[in-house]
N, C-alpha and C. Protein backbone atom coordinates (compact mmCIF):
# COMPACT_ATOMS: atom_id res chain seq x y z
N UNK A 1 115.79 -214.18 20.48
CA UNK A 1 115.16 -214.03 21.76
C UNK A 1 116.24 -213.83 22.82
N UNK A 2 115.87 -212.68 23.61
CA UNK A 2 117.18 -212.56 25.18
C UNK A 2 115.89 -213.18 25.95
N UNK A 3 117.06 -213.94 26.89
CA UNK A 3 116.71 -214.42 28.49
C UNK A 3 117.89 -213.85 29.34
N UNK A 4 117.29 -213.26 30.46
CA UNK A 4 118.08 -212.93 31.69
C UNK A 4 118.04 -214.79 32.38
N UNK A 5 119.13 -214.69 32.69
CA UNK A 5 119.37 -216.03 33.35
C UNK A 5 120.24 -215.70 34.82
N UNK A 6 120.11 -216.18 36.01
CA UNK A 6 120.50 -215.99 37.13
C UNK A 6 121.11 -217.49 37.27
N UNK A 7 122.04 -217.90 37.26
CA UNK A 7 123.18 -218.93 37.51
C UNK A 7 123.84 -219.13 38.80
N UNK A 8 123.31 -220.51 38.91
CA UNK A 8 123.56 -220.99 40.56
C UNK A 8 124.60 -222.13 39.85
N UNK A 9 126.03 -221.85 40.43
CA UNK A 9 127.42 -222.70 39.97
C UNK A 9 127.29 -223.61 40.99
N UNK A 10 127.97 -225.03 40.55
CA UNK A 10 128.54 -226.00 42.21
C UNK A 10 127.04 -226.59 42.83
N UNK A 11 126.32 -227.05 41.51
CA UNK A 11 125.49 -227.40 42.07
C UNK A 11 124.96 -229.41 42.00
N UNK A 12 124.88 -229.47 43.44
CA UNK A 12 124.64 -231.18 42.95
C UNK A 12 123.85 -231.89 41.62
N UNK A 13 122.49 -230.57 41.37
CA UNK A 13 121.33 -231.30 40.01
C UNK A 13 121.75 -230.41 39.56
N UNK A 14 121.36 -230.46 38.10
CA UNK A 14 122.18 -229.73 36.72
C UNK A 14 119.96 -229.25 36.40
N UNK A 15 119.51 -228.46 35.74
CA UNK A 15 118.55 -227.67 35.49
C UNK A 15 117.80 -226.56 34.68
N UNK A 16 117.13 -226.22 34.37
CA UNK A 16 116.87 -224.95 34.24
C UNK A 16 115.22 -224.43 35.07
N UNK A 17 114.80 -224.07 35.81
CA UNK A 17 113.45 -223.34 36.44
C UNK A 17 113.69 -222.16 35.84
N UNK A 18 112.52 -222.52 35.04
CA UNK A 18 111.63 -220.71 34.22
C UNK A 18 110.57 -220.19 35.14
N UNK A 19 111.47 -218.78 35.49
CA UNK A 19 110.53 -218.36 36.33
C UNK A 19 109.47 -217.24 35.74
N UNK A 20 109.87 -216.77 33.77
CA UNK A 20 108.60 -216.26 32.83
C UNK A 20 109.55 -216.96 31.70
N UNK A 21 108.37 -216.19 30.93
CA UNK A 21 109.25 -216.73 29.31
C UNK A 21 110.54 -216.07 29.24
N UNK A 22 110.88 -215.10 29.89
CA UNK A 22 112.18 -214.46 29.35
C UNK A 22 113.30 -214.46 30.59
N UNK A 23 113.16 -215.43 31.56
CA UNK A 23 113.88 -215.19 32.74
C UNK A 23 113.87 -216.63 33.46
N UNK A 24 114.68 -217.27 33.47
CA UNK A 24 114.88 -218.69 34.54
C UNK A 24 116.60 -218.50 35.59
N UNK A 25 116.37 -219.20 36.02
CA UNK A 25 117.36 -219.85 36.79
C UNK A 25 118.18 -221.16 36.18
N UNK A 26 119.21 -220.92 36.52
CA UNK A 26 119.96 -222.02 35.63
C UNK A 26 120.83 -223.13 36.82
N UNK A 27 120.65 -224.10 36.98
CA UNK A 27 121.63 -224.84 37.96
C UNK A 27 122.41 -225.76 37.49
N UNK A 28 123.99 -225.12 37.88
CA UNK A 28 124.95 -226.00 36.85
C UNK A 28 125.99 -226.65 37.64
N UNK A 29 126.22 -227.89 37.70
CA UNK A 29 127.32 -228.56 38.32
C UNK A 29 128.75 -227.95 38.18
N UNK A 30 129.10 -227.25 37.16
CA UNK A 30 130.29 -227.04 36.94
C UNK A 30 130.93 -225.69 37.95
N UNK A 31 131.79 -225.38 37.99
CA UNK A 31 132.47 -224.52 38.92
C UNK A 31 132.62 -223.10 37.45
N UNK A 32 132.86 -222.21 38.31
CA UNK A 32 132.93 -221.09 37.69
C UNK A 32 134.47 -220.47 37.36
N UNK A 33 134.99 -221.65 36.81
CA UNK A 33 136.14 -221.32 36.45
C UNK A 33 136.84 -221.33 34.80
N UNK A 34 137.38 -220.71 34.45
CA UNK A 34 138.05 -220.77 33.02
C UNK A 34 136.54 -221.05 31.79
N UNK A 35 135.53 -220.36 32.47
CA UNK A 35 134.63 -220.61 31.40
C UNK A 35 133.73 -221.70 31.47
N UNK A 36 133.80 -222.68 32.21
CA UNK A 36 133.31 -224.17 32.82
C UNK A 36 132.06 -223.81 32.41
N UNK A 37 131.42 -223.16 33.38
CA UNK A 37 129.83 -222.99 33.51
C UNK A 37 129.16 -222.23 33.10
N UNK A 38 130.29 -221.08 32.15
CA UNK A 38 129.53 -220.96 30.87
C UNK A 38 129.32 -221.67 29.38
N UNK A 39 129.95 -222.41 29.69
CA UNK A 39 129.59 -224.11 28.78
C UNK A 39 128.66 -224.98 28.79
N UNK A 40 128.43 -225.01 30.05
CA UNK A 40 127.35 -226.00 30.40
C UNK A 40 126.21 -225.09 30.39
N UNK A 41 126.13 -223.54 30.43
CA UNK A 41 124.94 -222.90 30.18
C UNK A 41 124.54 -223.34 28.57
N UNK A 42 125.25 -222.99 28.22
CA UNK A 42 125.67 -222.58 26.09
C UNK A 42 124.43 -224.56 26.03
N UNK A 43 125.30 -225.60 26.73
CA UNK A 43 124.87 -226.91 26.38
C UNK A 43 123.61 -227.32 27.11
N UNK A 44 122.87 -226.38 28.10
CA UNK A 44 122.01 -226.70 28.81
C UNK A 44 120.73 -225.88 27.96
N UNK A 45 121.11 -224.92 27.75
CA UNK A 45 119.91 -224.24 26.32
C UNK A 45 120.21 -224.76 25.35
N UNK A 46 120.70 -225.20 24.89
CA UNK A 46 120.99 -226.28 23.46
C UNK A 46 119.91 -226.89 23.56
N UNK A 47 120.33 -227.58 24.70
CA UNK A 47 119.44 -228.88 24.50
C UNK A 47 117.97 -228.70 24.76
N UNK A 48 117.85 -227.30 25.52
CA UNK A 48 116.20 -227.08 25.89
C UNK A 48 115.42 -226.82 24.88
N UNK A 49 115.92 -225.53 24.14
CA UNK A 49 115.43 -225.07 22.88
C UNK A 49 115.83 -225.98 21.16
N UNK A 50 116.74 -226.96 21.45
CA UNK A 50 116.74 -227.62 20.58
C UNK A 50 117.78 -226.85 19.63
N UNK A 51 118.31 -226.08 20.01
CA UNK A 51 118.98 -225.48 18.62
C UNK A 51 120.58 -225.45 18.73
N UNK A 52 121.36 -225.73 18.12
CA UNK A 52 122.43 -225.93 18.02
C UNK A 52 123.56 -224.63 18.95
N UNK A 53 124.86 -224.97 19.17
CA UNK A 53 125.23 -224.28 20.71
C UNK A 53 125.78 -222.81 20.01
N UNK A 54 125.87 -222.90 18.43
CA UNK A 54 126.85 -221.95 17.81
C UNK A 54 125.87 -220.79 18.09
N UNK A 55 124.57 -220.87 17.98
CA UNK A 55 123.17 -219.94 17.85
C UNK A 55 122.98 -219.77 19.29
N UNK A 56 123.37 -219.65 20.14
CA UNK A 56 123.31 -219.48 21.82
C UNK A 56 124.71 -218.46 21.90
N UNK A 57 124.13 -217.17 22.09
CA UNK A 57 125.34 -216.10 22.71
C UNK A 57 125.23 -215.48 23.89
N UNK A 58 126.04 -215.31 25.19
CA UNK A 58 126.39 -214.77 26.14
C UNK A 58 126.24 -213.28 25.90
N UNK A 59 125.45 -212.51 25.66
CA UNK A 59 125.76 -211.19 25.81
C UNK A 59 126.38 -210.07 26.23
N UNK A 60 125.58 -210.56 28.23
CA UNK A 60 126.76 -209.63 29.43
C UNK A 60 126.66 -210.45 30.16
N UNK A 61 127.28 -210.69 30.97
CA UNK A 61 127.59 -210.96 32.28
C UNK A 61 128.72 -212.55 32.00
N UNK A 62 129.64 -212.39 31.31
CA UNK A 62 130.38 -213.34 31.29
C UNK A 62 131.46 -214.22 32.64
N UNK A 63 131.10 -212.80 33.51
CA UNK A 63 131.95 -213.63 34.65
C UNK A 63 131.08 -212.84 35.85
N UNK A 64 129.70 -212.94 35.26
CA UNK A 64 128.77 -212.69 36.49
C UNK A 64 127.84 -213.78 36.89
N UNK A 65 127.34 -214.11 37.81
CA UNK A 65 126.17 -215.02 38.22
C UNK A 65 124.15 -214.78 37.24
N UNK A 66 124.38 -213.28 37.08
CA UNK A 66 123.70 -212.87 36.43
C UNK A 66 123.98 -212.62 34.93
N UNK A 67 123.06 -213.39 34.15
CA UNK A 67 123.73 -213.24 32.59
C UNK A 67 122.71 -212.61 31.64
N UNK A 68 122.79 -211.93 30.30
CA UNK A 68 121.97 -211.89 29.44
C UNK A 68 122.27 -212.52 28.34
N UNK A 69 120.98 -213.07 27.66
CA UNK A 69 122.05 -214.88 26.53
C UNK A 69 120.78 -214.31 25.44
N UNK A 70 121.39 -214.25 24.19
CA UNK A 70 120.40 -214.80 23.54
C UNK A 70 120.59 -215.34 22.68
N UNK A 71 119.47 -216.15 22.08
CA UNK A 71 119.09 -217.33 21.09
C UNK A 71 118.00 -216.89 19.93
N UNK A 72 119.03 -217.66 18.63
CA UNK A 72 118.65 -216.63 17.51
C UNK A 72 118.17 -217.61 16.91
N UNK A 73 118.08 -217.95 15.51
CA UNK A 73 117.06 -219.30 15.07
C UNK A 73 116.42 -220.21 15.46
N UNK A 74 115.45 -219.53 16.42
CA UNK A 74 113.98 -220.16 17.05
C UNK A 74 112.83 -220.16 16.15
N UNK A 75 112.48 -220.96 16.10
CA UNK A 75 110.72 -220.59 15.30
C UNK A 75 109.79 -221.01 16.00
């Protein structure tokens, strides 16, 4: 499954708001540096979808606010 995810960095609450099935907002405490807060994305869908962080891939937008991720052994 891809989700477009729109990533708000530096943020006081940590989150995710789904705004459809294939598109949320992500709010992550961490700063957007050396990869930070694309970590805490990778560990914030972990834990939503339940599935381990190795099965969560960054597609594009690795050093954009806007990302495409997807997650592969869902059932």
């Amino acid at each position: 499954m891809k989700i477009v995810i729109k990533v708000k960095a530096n943020q006081k609450t940590q989150g995710l708001e789904f705004t459809s099935e294939k598109e949320c907002i992500a709010k992550l405490k961490s700063l957007p540096i050396k990869g930070k807060a694309n970590q805490e994305l990778v560990g914030l869908l972990s834990k939503h979808y339940g599935v381990p962080k190795k099965d969560i891939e960054i597609i594009s937008g690795h050093v954009s606010n806007i990302k495409i991720v997807e997650i592969s052994h869902l059932d």
